[in-house]
C-alpha atoms as a PDB file:
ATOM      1  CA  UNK A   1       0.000   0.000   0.000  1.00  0.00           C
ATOM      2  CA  UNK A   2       2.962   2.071   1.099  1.00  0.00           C
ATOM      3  CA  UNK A   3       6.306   2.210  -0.201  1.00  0.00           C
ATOM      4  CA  UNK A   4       9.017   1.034   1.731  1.00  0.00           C
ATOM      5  CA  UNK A   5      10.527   4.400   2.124  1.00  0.00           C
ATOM      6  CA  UNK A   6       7.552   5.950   3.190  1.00  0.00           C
ATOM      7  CA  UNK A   7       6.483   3.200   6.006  1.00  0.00           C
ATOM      8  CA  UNK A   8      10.063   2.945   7.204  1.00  0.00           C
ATOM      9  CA  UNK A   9       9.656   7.073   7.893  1.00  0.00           C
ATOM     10  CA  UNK A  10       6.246   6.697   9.277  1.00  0.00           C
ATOM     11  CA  UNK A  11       8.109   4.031  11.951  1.00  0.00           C
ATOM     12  CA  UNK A  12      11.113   6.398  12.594  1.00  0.00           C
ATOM     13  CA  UNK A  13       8.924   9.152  13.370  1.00  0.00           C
ATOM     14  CA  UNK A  14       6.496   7.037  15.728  1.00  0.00           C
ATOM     15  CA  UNK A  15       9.462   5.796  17.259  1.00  0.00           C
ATOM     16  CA  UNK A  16      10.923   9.314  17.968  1.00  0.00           C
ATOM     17  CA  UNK A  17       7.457  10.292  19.353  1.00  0.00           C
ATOM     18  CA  UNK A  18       7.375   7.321  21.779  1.00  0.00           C
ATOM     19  CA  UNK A  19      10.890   8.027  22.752  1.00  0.00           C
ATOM     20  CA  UNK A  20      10.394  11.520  23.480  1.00  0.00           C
ATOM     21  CA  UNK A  21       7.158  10.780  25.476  1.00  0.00           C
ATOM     22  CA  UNK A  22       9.397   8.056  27.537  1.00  0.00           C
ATOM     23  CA  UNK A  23      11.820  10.172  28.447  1.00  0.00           C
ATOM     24  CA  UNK A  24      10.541  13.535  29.108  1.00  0.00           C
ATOM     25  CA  UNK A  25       8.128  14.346  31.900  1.00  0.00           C
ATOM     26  CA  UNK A  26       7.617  17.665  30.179  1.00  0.00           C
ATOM     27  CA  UNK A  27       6.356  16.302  27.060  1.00  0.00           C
ATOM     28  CA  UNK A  28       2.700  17.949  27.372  1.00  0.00           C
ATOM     29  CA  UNK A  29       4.769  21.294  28.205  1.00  0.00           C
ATOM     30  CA  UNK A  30       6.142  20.890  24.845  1.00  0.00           C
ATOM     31  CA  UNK A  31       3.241  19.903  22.911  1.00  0.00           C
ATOM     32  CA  UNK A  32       1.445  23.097  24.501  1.00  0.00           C
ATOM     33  CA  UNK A  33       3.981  25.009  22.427  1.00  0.00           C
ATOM     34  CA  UNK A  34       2.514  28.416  23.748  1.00  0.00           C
ATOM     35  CA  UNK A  35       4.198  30.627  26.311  1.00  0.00           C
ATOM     36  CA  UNK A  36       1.023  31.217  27.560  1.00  0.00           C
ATOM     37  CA  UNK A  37       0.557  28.128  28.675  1.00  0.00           C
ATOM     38  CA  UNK A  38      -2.616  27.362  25.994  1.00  0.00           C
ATOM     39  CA  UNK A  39      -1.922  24.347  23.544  1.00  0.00           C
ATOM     40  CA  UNK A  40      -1.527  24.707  20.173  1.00  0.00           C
ATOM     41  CA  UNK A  41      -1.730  21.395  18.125  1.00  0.00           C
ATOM     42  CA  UNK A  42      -1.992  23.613  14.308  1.00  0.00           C
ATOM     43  CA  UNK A  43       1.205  21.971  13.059  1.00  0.00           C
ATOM     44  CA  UNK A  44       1.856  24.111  10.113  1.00  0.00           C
ATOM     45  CA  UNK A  45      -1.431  25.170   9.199  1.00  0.00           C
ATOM     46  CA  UNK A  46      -2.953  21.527   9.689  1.00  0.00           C
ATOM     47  CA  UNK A  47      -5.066  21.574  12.899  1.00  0.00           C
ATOM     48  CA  UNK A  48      -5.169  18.196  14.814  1.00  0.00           C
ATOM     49  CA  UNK A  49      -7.615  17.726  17.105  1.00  0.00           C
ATOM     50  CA  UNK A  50      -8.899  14.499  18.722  1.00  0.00           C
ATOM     51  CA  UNK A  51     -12.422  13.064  19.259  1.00  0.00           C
ATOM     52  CA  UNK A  52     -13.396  13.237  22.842  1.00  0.00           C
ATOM     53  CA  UNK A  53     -14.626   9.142  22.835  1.00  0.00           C
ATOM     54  CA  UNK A  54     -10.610   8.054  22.646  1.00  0.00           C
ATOM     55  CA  UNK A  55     -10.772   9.419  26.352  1.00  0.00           C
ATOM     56  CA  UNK A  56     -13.649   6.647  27.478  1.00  0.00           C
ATOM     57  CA  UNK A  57     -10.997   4.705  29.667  1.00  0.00           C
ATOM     58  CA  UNK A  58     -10.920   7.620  31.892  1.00  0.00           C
ATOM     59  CA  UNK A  59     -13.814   9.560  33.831  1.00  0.00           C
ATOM     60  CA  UNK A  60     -15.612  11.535  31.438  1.00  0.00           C
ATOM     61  CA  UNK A  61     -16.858  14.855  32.885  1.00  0.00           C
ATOM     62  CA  UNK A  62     -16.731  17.735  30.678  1.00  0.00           C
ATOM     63  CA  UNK A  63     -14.708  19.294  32.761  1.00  0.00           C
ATOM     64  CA  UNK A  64     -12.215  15.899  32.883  1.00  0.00           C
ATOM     65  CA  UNK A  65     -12.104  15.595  28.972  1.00  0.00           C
ATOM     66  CA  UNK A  66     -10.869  19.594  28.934  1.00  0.00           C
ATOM     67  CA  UNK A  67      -7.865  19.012  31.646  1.00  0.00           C
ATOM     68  CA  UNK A  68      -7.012  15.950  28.780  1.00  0.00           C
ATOM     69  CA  UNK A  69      -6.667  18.046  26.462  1.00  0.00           C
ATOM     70  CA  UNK A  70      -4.366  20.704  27.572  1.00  0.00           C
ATOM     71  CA  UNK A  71      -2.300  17.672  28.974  1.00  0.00           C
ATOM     72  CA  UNK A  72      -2.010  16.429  25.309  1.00  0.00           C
ATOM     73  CA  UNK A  73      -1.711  19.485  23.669  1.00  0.00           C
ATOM     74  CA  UNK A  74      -5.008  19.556  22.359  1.00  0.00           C
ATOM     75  CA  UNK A  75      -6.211  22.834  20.876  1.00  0.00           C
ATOM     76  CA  UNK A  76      -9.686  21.546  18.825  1.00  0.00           C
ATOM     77  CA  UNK A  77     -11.580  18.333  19.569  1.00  0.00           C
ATOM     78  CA  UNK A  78     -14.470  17.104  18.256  1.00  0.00           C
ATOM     79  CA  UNK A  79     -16.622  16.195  21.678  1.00  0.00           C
ATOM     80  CA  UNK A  80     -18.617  13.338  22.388  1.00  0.00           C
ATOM     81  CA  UNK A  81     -22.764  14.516  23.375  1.00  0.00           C
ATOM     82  CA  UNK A  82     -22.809  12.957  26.750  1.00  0.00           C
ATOM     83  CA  UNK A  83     -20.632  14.939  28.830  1.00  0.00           C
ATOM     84  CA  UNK A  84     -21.634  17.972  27.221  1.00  0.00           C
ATOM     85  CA  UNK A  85     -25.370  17.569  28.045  1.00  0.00           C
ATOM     86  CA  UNK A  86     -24.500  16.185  31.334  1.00  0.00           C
ATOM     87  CA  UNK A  87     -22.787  19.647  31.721  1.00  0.00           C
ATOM     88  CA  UNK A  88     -26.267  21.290  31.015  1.00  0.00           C
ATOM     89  CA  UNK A  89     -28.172  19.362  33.311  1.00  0.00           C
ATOM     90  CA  UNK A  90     -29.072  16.594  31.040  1.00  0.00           C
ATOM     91  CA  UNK A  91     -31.524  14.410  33.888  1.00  0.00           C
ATOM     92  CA  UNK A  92     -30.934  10.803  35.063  1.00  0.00           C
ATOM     93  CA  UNK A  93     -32.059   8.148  32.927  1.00  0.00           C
ATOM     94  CA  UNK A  94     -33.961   7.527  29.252  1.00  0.00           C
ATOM     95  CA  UNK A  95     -31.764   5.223  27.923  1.00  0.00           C
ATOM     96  CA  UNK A  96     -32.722   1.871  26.332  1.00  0.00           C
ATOM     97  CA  UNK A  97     -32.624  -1.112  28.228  1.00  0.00           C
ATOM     98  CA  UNK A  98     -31.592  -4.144  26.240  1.00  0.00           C
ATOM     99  CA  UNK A  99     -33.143  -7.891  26.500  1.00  0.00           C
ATOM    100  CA  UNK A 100     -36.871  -8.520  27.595  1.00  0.00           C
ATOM    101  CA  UNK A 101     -38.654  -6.067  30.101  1.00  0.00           C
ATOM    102  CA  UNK A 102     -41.328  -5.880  32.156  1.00  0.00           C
ATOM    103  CA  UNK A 103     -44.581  -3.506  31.967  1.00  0.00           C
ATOM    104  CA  UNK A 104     -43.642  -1.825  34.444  1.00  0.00           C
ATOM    105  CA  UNK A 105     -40.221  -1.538  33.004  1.00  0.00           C
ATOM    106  CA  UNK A 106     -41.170  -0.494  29.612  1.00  0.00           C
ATOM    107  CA  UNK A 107     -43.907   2.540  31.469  1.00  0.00           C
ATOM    108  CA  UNK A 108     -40.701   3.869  33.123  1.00  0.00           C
ATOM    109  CA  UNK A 109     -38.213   3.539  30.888  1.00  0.00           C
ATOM    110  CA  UNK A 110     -40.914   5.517  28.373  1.00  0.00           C
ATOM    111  CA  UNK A 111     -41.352   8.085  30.887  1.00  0.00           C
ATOM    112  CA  UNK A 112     -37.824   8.519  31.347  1.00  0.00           C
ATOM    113  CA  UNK A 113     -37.289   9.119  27.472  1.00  0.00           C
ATOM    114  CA  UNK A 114     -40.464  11.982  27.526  1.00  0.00           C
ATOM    115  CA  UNK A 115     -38.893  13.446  30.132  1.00  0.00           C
ATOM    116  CA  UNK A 116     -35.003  13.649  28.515  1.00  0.00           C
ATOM    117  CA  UNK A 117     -36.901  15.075  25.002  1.00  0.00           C
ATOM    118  CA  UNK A 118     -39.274  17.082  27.276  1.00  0.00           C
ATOM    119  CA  UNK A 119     -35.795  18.513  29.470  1.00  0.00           C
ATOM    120  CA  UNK A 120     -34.329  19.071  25.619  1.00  0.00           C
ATOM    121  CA  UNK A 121     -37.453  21.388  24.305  1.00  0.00           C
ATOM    122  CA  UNK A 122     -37.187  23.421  26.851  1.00  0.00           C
ATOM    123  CA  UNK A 123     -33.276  23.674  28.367  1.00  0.00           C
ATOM    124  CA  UNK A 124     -31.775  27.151  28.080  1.00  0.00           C
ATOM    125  CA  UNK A 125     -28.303  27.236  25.872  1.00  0.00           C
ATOM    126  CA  UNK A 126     -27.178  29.520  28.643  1.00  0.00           C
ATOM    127  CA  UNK A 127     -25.031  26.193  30.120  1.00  0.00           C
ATOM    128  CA  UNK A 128     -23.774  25.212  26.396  1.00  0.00           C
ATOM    129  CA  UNK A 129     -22.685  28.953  25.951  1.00  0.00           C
ATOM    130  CA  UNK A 130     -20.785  28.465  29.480  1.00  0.00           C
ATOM    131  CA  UNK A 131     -19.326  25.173  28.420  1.00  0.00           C
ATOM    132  CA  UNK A 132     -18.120  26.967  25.107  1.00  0.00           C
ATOM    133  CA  UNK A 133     -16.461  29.721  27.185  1.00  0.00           C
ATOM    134  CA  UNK A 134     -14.950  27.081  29.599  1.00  0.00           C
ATOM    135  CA  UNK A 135     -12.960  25.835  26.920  1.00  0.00           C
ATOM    136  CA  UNK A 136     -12.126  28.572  24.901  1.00  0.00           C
ATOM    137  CA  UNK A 137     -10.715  30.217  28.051  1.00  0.00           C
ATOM    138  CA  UNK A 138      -8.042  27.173  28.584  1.00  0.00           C
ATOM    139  CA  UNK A 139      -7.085  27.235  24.708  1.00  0.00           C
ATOM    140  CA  UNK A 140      -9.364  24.870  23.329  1.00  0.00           C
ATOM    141  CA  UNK A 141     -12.411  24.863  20.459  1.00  0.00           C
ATOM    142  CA  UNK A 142     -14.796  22.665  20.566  1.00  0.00           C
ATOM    143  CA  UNK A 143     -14.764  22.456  16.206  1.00  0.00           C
ATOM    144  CA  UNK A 144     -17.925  19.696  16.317  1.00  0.00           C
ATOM    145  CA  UNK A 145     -19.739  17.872  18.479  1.00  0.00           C
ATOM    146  CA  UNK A 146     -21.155  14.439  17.976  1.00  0.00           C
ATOM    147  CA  UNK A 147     -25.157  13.492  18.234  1.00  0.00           C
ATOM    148  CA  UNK A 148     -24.858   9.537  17.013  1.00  0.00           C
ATOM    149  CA  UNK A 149     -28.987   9.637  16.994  1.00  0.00           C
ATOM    150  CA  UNK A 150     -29.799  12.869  14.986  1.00  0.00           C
ATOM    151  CA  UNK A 151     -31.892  12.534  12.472  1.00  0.00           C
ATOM    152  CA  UNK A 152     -32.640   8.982  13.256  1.00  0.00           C
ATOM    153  CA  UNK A 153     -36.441   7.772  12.690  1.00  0.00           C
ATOM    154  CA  UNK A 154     -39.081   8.956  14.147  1.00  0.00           C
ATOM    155  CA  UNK A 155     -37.183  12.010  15.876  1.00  0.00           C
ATOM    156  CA  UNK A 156     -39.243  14.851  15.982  1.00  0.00           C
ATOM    157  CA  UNK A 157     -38.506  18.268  14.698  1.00  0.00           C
ATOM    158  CA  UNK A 158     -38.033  20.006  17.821  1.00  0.00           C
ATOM    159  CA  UNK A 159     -35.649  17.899  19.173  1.00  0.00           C
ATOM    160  CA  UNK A 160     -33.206  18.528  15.611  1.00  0.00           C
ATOM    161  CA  UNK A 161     -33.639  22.237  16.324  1.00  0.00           C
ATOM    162  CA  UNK A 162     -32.012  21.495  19.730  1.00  0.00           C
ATOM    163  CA  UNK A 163     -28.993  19.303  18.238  1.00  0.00           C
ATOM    164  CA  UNK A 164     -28.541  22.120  16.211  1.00  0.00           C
ATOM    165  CA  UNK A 165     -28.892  24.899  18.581  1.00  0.00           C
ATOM    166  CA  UNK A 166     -26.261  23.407  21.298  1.00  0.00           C
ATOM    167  CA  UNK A 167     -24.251  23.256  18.316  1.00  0.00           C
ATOM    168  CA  UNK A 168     -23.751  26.971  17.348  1.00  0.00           C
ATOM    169  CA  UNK A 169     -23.698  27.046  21.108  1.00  0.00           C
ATOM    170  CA  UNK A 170     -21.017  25.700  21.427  1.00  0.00           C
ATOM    171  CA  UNK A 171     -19.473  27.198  18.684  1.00  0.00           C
ATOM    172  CA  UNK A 172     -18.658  24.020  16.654  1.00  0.00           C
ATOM    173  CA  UNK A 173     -19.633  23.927  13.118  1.00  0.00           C
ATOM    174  CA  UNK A 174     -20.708  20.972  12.464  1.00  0.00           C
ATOM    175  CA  UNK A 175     -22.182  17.634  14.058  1.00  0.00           C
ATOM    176  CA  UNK A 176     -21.281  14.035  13.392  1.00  0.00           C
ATOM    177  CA  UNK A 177     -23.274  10.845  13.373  1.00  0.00           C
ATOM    178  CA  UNK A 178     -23.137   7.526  11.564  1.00  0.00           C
ATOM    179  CA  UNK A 179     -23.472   7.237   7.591  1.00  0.00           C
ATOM    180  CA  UNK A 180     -27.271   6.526   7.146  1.00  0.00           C
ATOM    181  CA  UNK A 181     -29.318   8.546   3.415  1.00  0.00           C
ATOM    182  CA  UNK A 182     -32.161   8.401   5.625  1.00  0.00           C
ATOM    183  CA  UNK A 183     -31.019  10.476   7.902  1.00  0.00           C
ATOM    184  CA  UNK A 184     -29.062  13.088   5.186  1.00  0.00           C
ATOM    185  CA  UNK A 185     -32.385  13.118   3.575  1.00  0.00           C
ATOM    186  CA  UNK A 186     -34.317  14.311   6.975  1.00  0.00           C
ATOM    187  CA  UNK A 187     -30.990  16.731   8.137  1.00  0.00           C
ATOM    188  CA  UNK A 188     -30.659  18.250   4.910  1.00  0.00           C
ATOM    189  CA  UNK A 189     -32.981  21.096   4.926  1.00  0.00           C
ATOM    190  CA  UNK A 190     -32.049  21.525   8.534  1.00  0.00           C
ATOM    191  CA  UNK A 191     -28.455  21.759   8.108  1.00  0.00           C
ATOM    192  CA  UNK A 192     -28.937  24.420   5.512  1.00  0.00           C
ATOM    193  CA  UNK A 193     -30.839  26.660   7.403  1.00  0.00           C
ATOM    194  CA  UNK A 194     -28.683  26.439  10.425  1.00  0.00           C
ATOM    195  CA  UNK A 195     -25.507  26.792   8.312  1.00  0.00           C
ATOM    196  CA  UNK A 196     -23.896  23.791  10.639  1.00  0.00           C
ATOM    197  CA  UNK A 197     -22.329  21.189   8.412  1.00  0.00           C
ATOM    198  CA  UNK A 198     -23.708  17.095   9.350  1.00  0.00           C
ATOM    199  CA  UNK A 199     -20.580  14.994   8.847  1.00  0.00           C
ATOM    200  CA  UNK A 200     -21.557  11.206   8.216  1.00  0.00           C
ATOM    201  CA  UNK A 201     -18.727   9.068  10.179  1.00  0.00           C
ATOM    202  CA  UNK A 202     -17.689   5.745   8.094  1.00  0.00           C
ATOM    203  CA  UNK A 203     -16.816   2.689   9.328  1.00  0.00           C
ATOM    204  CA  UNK A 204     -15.097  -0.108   6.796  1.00  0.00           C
ATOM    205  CA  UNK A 205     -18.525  -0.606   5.296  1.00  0.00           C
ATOM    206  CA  UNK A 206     -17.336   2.529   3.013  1.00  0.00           C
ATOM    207  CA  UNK A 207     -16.187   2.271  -0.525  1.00  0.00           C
ATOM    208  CA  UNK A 208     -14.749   4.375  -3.212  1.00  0.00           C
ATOM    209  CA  UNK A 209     -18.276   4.567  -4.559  1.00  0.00           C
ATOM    210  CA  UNK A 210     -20.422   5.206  -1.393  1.00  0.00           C
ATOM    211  CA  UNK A 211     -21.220   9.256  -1.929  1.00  0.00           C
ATOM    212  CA  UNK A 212     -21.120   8.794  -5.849  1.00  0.00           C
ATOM    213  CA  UNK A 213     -24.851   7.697  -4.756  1.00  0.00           C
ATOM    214  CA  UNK A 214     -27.776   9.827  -3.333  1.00  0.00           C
ATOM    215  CA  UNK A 215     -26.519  11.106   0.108  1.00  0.00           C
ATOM    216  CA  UNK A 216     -24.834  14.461  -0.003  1.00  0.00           C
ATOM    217  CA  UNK A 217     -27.226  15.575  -2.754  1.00  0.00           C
ATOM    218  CA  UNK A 218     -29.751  16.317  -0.224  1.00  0.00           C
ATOM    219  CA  UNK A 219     -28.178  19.835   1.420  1.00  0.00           C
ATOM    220  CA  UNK A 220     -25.504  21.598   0.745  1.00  0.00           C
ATOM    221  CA  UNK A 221     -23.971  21.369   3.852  1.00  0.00           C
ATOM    222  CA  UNK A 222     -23.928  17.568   4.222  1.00  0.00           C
ATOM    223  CA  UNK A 223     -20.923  16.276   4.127  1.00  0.00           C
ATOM    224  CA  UNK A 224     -17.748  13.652   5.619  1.00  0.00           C
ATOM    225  CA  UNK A 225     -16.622  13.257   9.007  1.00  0.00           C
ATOM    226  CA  UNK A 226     -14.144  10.664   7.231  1.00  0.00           C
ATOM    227  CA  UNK A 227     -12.171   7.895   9.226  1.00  0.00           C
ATOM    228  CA  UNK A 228      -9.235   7.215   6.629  1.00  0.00           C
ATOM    229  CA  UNK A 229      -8.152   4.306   9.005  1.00  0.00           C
ATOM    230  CA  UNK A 230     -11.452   2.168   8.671  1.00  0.00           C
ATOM    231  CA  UNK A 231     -11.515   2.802   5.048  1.00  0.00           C
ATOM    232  CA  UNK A 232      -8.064   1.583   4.595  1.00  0.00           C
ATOM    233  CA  UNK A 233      -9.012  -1.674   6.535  1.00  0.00           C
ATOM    234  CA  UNK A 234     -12.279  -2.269   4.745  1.00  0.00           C
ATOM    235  CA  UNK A 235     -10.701  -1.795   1.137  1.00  0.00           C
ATOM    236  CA  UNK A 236      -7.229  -2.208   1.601  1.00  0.00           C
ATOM    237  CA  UNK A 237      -7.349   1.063  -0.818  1.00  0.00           C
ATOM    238  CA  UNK A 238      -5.637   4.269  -0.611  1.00  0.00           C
ATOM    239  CA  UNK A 239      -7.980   7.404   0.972  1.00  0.00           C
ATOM    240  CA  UNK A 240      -6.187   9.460  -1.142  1.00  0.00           C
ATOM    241  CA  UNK A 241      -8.559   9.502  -3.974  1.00  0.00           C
ATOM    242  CA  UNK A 242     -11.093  10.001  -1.220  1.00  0.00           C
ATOM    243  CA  UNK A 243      -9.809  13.286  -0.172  1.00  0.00           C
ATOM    244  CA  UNK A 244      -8.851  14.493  -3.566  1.00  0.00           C
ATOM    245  CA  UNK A 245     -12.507  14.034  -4.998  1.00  0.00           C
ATOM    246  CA  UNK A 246     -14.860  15.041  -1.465  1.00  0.00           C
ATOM    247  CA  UNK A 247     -12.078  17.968  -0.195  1.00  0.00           C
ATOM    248  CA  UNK A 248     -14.722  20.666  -0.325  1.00  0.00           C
ATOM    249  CA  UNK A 249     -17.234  18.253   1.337  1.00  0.00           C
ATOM    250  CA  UNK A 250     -15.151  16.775   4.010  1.00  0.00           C
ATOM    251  CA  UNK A 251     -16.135  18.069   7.472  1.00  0.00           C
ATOM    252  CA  UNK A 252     -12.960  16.431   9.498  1.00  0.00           C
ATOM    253  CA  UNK A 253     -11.076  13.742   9.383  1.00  0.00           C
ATOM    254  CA  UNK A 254     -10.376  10.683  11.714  1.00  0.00           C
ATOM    255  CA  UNK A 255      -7.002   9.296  11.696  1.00  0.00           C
ATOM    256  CA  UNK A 256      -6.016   6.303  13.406  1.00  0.00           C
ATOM    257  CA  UNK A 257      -3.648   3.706  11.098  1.00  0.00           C
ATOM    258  CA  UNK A 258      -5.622  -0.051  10.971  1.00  0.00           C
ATOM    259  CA  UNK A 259      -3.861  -2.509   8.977  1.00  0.00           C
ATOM    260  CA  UNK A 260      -5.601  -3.527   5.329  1.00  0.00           C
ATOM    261  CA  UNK A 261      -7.900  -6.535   5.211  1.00  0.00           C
ATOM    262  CA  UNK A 262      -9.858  -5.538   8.059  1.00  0.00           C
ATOM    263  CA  UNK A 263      -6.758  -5.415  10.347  1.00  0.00           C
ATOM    264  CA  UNK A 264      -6.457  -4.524  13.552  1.00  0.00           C
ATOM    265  CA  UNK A 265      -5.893  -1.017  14.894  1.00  0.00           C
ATOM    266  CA  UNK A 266      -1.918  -0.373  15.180  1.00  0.00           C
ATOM    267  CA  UNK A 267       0.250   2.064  17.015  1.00  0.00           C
ATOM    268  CA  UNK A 268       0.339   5.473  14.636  1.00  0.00           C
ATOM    269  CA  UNK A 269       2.883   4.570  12.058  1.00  0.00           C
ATOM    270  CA  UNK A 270       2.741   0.943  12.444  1.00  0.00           C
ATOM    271  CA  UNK A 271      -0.626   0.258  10.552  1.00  0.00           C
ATOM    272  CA  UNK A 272      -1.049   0.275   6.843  1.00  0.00           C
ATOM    273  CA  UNK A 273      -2.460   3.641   7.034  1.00  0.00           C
ATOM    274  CA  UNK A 274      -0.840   6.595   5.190  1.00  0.00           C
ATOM    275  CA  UNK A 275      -1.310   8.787   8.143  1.00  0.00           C
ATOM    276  CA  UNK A 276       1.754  11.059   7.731  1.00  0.00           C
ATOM    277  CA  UNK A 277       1.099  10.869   3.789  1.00  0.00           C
ATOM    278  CA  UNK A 278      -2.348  12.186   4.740  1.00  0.00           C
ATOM    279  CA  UNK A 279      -1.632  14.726   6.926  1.00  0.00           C
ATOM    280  CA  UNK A 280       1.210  16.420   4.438  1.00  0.00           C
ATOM    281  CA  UNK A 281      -1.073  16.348   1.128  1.00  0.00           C
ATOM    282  CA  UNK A 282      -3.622  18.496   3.596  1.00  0.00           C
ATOM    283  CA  UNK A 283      -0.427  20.596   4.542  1.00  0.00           C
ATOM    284  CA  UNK A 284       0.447  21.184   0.602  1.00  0.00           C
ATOM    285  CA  UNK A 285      -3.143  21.575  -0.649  1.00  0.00           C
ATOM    286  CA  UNK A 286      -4.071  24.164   2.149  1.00  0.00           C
ATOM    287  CA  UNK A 287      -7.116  22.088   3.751  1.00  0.00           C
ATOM    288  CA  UNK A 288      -8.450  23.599   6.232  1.00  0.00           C
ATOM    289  CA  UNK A 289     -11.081  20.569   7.832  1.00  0.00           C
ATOM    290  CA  UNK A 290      -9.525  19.577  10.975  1.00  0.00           C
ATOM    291  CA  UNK A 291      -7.399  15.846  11.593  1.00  0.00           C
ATOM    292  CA  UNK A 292      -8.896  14.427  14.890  1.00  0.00           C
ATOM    293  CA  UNK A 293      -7.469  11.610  16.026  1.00  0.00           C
ATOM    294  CA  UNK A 294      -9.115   8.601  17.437  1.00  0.00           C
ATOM    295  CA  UNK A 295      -7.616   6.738  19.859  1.00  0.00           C
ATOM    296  CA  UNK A 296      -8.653   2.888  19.265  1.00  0.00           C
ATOM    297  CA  UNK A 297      -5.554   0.592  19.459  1.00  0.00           C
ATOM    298  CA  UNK A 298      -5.173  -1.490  22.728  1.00  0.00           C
ATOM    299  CA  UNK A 299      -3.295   0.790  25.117  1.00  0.00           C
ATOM    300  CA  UNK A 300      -0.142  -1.043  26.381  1.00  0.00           C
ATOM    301  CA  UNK A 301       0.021  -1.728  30.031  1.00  0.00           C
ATOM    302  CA  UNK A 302       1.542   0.921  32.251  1.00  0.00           C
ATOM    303  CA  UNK A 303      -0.386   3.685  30.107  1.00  0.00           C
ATOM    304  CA  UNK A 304      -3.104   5.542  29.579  1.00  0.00           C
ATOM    305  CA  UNK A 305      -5.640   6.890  26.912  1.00  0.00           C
ATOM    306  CA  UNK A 306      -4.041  10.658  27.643  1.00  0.00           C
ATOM    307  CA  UNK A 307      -0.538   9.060  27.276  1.00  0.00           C
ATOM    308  CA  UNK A 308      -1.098   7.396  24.346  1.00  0.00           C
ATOM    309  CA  UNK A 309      -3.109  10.647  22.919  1.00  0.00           C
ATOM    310  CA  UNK A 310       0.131  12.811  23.176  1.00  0.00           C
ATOM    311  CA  UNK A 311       2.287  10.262  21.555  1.00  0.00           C
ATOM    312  CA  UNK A 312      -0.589  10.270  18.224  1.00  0.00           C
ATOM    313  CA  UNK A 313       0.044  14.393  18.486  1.00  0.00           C
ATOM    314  CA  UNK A 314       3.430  14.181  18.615  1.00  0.00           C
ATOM    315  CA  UNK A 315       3.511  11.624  15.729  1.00  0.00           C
ATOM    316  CA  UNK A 316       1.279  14.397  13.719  1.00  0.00           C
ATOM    317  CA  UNK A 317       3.482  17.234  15.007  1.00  0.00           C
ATOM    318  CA  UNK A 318       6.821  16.141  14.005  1.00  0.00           C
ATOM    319  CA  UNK A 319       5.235  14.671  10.362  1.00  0.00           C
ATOM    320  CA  UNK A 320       4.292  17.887   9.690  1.00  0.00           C
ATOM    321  CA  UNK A 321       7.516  19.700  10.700  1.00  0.00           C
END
């Protein structure tokens, strides 16, 4: 998939990263890379950011997530829903239970789920605003935020208008969920009006020909939150082509290097995954759409999600130097 040149770089620079990391107890200092203390992950005008979810090892407050970041250097992320509604006051409860449930099981568990879309007609965006400001404050934007069930069946109006809402909020400018037309056919209208871009995540059920189809012809602002590492496991393909065709559609990247043939998730630099390739056509071509990366390889014993988080950074940071 690679050349030999260009994997045996990707390795040197990985090992450099986990080398530094090792030996240097003021690693996150470095990656901050601001005398003001506030990270900075743009690496020569290529912003890398993370998705929030590759902290789930870890307590999960918004507040938690945010000290992450600044330990890894993080200047954008793309965050994860929960925490941030759970920062607004999102109440207890109105999730599904799985397996077989009693009536009186199934009466609460529906009252619990009119209450959580009753609590989301009706919540101020005075707490999202306060969440944004939070953030920006310690150095970091919050460049999307991710609603998996947006759009899905059967979701009423209203409770779009609120995804949406918390989104400019926030400040983000877009939202991610799973690939589904359905759902780009129900967002699309919405999405236009609010001017906040819906970026449909991939998984390795993508292939070169998924969006020549139907799906981002229903708004303009529809578009890819693309994860170059699943594609390159589910096709054992390049994403190259990917990114050269959908640029002006792409809403972020996630990187993560999976080896082809529906490998496992590697180490950056040790997959089959052009990630270094990726980030420096972005660099040349002046993309702007942000490179988050998603922590999903095992972490090794003796670490932790954050740890491993600034060693993918650092592996982005010194590609791009």
């Amino acid at each position: 998939m690679r050349d030999q040149n260009t994997t045996s770089l990707s390795r040197r620079q990985f090992m450099t990263a986990a080398a530094a990391v090792a030996a240097s107890a003021t690693m996150s200092k470095y990656a901050l890379g601001s005398s003001a203390g506030k990270p900075n992950s743009n690496f020569n005008g290529v912003q890398i950011g993370a998705i929030t979810y590759s902290f789930r090892s870890m307590p999960g407050s918004a507040e938690d997530i945010l000290k992450y970041c600044c330990q890894c250097g993080l200047s954008s992320i793309e965050l994860m829903g929960d925490p941030a509604e759970r920062f607004a006051g999102l109440p207890a409860g109105g999730g599904r239970r799985r397996g077989r449930m009693t009536a009186e099981q199934k009466k609460a568990q529906q009252k619990s789920q009119e209450d959580l879309l009753n609590w989301r007609l009706s919540v101020s965006m005075e707490k999202y605003r306060t969440l944004r400001k939070l953030y920006n404050d310690a150095g970091v934007n919050i460049h999307i935020v991710k609603f998996g069930s947006i759009g899905n069946a059967g979701m009423p109006d209203g409770e779009i208008e609120y995804y949406f809402n918390v989104a400019k909020a926030l400040g983000a400018k877009g939202i991610t969920r799973e690939i589904s037309e359905q759902a780009a056919e129900r967002l699309g209208p919405f999405a236009d009006k609010h001017k906040i871009m819906i970026g449909f995540h991939n998984h390795t059920q993508m292939t070169a020909t998924t969006y020549d189809g139907p799906i981002l012809s229903h708004g303009k602002y529809l578009g890819l939150n693309f994860d170059i590492g699943h594609y390159v496991a589910g096709t054992s393909e390049s994403p190259i082509p990917i990114l050269e065709e959908f640029h002006d559609r792409i809403l972020s990247l996630h990187i993560k290097d999976r080896k082809v043939n529906g490998g496992q998730n590697m180490p950056f630099g040790l997959g089959d995954t052009p990630v270094a390739l990726v980030l420096n056509l972005m660099k040349r071509k002046g993309w702007t759409f942000p490179a988050d990366i998603e922590l999903e390889y095992r972490i090794p014993e003796g670490s932790d999600a954050v740890t491993e988080v600034a060693k993918c950074v650092q592996f982005c940071r010194e590609s791009l130097g």
